[in-house]
Protein backbone atom coordinates (compact mmCIF):
# COMPACT_ATOMS: atom_id res chain seq x y z
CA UNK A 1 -8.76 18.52 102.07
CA UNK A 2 -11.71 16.96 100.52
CA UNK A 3 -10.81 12.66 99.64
CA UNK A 4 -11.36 13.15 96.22
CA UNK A 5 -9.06 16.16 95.73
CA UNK A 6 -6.05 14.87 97.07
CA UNK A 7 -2.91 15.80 95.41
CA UNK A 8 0.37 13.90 95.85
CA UNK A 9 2.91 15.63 98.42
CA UNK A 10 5.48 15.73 95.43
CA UNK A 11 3.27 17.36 92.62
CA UNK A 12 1.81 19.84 95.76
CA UNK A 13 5.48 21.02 96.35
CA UNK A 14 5.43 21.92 92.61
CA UNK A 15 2.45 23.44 92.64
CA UNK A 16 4.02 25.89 95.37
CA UNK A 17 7.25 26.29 93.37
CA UNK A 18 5.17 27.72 90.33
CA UNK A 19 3.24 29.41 92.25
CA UNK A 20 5.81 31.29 93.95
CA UNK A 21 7.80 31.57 90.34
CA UNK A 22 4.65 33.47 88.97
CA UNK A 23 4.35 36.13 92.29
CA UNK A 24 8.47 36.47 91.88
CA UNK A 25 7.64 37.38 88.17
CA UNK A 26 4.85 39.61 89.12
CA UNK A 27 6.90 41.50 92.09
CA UNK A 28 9.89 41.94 89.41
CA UNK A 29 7.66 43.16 86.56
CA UNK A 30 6.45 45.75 88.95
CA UNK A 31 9.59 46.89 90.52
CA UNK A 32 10.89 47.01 87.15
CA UNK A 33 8.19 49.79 86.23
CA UNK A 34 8.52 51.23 89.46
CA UNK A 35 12.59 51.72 88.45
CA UNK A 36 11.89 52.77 85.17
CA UNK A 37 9.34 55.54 86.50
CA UNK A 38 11.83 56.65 89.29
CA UNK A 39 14.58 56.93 86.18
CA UNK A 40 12.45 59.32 84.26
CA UNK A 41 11.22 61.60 87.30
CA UNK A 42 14.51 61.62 88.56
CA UNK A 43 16.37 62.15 84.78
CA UNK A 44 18.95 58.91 85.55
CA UNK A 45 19.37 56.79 83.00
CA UNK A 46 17.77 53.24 83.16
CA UNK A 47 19.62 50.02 83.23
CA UNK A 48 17.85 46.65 82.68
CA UNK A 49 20.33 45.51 85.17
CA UNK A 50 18.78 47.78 88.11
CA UNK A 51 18.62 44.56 89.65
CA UNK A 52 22.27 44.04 90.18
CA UNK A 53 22.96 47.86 91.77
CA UNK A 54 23.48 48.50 95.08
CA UNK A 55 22.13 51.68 94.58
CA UNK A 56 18.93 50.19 93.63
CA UNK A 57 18.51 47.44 96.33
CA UNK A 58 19.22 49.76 98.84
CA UNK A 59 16.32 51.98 97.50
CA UNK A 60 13.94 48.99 97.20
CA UNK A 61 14.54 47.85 100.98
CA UNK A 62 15.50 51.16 102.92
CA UNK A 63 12.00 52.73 102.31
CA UNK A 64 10.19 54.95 100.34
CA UNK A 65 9.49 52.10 98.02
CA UNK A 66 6.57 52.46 97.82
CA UNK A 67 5.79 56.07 98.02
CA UNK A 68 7.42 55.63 94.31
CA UNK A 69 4.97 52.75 93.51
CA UNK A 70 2.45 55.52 94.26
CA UNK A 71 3.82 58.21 92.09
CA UNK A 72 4.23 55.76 89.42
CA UNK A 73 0.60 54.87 89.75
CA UNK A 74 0.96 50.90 90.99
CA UNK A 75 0.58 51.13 94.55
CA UNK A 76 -2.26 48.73 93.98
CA UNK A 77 -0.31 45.92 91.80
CA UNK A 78 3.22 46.53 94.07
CA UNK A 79 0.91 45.42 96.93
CA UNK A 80 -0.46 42.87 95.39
CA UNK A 81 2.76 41.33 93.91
CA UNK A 82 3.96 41.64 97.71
CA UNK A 83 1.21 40.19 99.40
CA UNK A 84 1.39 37.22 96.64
CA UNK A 85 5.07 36.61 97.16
CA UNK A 86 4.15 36.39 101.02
CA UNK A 87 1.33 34.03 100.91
CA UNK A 88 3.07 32.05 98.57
CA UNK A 89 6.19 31.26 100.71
CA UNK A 90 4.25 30.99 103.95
CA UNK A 91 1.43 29.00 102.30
CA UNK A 92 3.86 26.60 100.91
CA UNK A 93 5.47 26.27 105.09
CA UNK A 94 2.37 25.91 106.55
CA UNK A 95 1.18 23.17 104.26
CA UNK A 96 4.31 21.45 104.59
CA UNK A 97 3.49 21.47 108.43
CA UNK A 98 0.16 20.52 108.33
CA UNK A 99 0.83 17.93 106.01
CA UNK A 100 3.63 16.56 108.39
CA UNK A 101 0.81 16.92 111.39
CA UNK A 102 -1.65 14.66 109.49
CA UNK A 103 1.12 12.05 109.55
């Protein structure tokens, strides 16, 4: 990191947390369309609580996911809101262990 760039260890690991808030905002906002398109193909009714049925999480993580994203038309921002929630949480590691390598 360039001298007159550095940040503080403290305000970096906040800079990580709101980073990380704005990809888990992204990869809801997406999966929330994704539900709501899924509802109306499929004739169910939606519930702004998808989040908290089993039903739903099991869909989300048992596959086909994104095969839906497709049909809904946001392949594109589902992997994008994925690949931000990923590089945010091993971004955030990794500069904790290179900044605990530098001493």
């Amino acid at each position: 990191m360039l001298p007159h760039l550095k940040v503080p260890n403290s305000s970096r690991g906040l800079v990580w947390l709101v980073l990380f808030g704005a990809a888990s905002v992204a990869f809801y906002r997406v999966n929330d369309r994704i539900v709501w398109d899924v509802c109306r193909r499929e004739r169910r009714p939606y519930r702004p609580d998808w989040t908290r049925s089993i039903y739903w999480q099991w869909r989300t993580i048992a596959g086909g996911w994104y095969e839906d994203a497709k049909y809904a038309g946001l392949l594109w921002p589902k992997a994008a809101a994925t690949a931000a929630i990923l590089m945010a949480s091993i971004g955030s590691v990794l500069a904790g262990i290179l900044d605990d390598m530098q001493g």
